[in-house]
Protein backbone atom coordinates (compact mmCIF):
# COMPACT_ATOMS: atom_id res chain seq x y z
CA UNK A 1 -4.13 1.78 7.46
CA UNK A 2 -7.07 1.40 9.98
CA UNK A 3 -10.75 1.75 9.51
CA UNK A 4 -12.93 4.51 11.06
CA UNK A 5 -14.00 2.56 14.07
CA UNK A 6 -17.33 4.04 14.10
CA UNK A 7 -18.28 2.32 10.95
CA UNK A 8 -17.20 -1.22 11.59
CA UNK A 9 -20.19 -3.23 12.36
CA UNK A 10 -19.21 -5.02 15.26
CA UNK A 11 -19.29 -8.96 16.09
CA UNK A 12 -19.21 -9.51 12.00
CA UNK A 13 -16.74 -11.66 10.47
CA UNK A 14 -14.78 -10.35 7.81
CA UNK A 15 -15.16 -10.58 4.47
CA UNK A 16 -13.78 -14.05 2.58
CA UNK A 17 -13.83 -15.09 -1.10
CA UNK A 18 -15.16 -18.38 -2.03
CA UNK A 19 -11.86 -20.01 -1.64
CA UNK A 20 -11.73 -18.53 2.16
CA UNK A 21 -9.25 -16.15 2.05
CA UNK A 22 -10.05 -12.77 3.23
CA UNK A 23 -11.37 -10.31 0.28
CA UNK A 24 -9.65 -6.92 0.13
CA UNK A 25 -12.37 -5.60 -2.10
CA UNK A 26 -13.78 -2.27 -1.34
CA UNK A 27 -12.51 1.63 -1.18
CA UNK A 28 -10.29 1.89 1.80
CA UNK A 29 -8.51 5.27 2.81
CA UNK A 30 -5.13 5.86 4.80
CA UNK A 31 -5.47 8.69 7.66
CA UNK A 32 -3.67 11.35 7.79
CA UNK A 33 -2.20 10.46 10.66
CA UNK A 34 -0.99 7.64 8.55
CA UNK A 35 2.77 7.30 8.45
CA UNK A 36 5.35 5.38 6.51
CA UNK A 37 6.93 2.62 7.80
CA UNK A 38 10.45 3.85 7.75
CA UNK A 39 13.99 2.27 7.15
CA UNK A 40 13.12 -1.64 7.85
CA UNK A 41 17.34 -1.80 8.40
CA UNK A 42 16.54 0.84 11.13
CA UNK A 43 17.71 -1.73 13.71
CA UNK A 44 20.48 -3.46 12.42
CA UNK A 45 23.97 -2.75 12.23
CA UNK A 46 24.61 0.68 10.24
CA UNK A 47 20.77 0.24 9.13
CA UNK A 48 22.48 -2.58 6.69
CA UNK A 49 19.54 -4.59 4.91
CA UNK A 50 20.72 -8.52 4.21
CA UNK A 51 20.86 -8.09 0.36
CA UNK A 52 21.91 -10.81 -1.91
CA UNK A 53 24.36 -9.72 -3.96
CA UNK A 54 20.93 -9.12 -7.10
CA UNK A 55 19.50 -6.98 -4.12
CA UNK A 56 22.43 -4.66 -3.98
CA UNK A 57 22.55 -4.20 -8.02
CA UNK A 58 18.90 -3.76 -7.54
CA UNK A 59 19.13 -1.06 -4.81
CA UNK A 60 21.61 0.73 -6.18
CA UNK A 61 20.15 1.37 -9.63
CA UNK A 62 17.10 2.10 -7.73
CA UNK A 63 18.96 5.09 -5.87
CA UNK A 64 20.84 6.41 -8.64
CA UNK A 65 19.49 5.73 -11.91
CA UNK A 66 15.64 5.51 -11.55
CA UNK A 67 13.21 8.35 -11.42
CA UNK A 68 10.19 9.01 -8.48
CA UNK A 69 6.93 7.14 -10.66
CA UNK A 70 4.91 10.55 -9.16
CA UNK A 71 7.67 13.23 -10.70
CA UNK A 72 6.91 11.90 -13.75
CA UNK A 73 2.86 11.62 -13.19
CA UNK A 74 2.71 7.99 -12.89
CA UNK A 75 0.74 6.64 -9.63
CA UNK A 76 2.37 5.68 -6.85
CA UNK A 77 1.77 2.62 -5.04
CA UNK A 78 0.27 1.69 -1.95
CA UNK A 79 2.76 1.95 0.75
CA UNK A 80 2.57 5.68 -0.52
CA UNK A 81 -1.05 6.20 -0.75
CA UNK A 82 -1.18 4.39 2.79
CA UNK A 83 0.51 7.28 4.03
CA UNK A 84 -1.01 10.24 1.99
CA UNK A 85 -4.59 9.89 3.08
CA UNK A 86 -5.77 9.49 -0.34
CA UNK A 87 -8.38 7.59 -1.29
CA UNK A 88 -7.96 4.09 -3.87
CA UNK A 89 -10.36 1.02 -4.28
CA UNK A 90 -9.15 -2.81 -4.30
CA UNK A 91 -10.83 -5.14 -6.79
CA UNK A 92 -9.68 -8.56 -6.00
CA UNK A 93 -10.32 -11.61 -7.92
CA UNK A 94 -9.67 -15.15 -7.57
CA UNK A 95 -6.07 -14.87 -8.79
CA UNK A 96 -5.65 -11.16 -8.92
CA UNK A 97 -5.55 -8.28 -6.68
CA UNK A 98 -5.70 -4.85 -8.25
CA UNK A 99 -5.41 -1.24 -6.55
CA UNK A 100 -6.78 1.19 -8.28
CA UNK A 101 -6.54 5.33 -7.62
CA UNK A 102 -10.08 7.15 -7.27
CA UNK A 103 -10.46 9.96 -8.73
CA UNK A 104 -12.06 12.86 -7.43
CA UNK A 105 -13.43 12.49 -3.85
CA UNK A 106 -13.71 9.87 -1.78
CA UNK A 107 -16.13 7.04 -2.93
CA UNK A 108 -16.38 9.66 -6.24
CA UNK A 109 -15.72 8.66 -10.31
């Protein structure tokens, strides 16, 4: 994700929270241009990931017994919304970080 350049004040510091870590709060909006990631085993041998033995059980019911969240209407995270351009606000709290989905256009209820 990257922020429209032309609306970053420049020479400010970024936001922090009273404990001093940076605060996430705010609407923030992938770009279209915006693409996943990819395979992270995309460089090793036979794009093999390092499971443990849990991760393996773990993957594989993932590939063959779970369903997409979205093909069953529930929201997607955000490494998806990231990469669809769509529009979601962080609240964060002091031991909490929550993504939410806006609805509607950007910045809109």
């Amino acid at each position: 994700m990257r922020l429209d350049d032309t609306k970053v004040p420049k020479g400010r510091p970024a936001p922090r929270m009273a404990d001093g870590k940076p605060d996430f709060s705010g609407y923030w909006k992938g770009l279209t241009q915006t693409s996943p990631g990819g395979n992270i085993g995309k460089d090793l041998p036979e794009w093999k990931l390092p499971l443990t033995p849990a991760g393996e059980a773990a993957l594989k019911h993932n590939l063959t017994a779970t369903v997409d969240p979205e093909a069953v209407c529930i929201i997607g995270g955000i490494p998806r919304h990231n990469a669809s351009g769509l529009p979601f606000e962080v609240l964060q709290g002091a031991n909490k970080t929550l993504p939410l989905r806006v609805a509607g256009r950007f910045g809109g209820t």
